[in-house]
C-alpha atoms as a PDB file:
ATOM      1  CA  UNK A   1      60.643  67.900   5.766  1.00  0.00           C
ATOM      2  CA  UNK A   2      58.130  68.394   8.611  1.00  0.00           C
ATOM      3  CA  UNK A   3      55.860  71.163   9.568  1.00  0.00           C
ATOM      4  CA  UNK A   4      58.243  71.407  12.959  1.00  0.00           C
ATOM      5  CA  UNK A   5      61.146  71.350  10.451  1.00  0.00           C
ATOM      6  CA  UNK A   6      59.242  74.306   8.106  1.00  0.00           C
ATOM      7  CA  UNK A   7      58.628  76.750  10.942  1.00  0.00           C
ATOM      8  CA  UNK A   8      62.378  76.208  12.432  1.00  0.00           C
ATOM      9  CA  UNK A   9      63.506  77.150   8.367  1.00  0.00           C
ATOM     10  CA  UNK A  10      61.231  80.329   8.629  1.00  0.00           C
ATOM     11  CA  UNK A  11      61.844  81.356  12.294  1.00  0.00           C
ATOM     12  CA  UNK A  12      65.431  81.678  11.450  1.00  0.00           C
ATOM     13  CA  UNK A  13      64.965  83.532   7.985  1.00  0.00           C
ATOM     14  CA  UNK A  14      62.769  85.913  10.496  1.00  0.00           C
ATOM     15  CA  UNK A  15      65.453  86.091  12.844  1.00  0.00           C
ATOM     16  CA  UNK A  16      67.655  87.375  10.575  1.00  0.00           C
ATOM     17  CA  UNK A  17      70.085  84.116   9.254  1.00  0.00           C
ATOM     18  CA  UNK A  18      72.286  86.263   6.857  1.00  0.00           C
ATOM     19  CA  UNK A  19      72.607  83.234   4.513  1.00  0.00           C
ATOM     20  CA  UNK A  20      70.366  79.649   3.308  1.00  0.00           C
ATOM     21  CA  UNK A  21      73.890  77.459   4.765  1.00  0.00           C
ATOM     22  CA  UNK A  22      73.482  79.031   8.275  1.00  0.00           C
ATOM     23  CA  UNK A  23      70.065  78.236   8.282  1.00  0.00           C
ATOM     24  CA  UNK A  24      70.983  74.681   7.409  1.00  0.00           C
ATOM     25  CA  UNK A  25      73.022  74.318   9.972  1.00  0.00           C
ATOM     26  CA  UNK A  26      70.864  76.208  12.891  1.00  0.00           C
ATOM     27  CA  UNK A  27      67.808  73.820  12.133  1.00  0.00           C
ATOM     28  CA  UNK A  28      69.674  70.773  10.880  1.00  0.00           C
ATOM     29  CA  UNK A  29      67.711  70.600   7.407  1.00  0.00           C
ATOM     30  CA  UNK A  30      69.242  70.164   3.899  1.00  0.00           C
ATOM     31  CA  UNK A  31      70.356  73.130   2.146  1.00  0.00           C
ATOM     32  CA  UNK A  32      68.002  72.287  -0.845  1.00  0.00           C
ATOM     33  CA  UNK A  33      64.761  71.367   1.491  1.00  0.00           C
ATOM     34  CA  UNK A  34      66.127  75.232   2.936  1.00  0.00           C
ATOM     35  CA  UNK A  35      65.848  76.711  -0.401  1.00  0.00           C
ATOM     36  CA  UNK A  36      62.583  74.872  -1.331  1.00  0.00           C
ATOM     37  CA  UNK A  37      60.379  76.365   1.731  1.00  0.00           C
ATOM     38  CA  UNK A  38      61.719  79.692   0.944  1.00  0.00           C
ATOM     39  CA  UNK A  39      60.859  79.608  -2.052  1.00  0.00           C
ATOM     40  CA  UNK A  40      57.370  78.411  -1.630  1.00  0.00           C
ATOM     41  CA  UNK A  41      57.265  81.259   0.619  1.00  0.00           C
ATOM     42  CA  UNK A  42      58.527  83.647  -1.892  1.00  0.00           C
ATOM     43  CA  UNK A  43      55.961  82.262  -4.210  1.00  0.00           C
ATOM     44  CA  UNK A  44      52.998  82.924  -1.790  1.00  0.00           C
ATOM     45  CA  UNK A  45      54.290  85.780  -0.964  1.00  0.00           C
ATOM     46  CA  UNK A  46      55.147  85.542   2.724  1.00  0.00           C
ATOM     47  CA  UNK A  47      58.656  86.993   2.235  1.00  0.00           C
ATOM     48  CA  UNK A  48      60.820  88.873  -0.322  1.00  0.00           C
ATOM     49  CA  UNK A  49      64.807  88.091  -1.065  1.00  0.00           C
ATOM     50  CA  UNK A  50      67.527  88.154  -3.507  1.00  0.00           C
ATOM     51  CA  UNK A  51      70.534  86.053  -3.119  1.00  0.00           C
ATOM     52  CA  UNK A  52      74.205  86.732  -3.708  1.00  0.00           C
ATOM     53  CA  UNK A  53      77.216  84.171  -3.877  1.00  0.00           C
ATOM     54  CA  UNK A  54      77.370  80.425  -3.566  1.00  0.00           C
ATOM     55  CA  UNK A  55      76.156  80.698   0.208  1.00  0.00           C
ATOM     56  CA  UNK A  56      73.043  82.126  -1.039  1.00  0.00           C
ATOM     57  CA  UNK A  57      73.304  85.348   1.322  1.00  0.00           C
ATOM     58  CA  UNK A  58      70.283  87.262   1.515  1.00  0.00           C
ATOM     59  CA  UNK A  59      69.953  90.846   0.130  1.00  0.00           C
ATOM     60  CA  UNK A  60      67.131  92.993   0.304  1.00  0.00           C
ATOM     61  CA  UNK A  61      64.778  90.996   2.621  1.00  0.00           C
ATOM     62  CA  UNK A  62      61.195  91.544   3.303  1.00  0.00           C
ATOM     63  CA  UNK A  63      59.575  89.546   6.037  1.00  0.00           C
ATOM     64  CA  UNK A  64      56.465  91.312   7.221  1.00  0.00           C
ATOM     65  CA  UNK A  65      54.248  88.975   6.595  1.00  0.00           C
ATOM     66  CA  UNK A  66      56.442  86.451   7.637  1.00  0.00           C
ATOM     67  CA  UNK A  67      56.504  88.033  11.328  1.00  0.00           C
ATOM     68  CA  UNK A  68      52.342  88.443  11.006  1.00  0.00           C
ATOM     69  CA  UNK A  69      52.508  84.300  10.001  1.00  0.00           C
ATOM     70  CA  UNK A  70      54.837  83.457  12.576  1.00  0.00           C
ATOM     71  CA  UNK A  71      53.139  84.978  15.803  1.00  0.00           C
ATOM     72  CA  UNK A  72      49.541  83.677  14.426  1.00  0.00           C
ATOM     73  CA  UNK A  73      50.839  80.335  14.611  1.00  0.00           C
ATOM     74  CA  UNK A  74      52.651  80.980  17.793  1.00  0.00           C
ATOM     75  CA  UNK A  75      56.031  80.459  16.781  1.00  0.00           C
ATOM     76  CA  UNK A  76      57.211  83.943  18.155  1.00  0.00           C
ATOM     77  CA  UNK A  77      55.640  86.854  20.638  1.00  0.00           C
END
């Protein structure tokens, strides 16, 4: 996976994809290489989930530093 293909995965977790399989499907990268960047981001702390069910749906999400992340690299206003 790409940097381009990275930010896309993020942008979309930002944007508020309720799920890891939407966000597959929005930026057209694996469901595993999904989980793997937001996980690393979990691990830096950029961002803050839980999971529920087999589509990995997102529950109690924190992305501030996400949004901060995003708009320095000018991926979003």
């Amino acid at each position: 996976m790409d940097i381009n293909q990275t930010m896309a995965v993020f942008k979309a977790f930002y944007l508020g994809c309720e799920n890891m399989e939407k966000i597959s499907r929005r930026t057209k990268v694996s469901r595993e290489e999904v989980r793997e960047a937001l996980r690393g981001a979990r691990e830096c702390g950029l961002i803050k989930y839980s999971t529920k069910d087999y589509n990995e749906t997102f529950t109690h999400v924190e992305n501030k530093k996400l949004g901060v992340y995003l708009r320095a690299k000018g991926i979003i206003k």
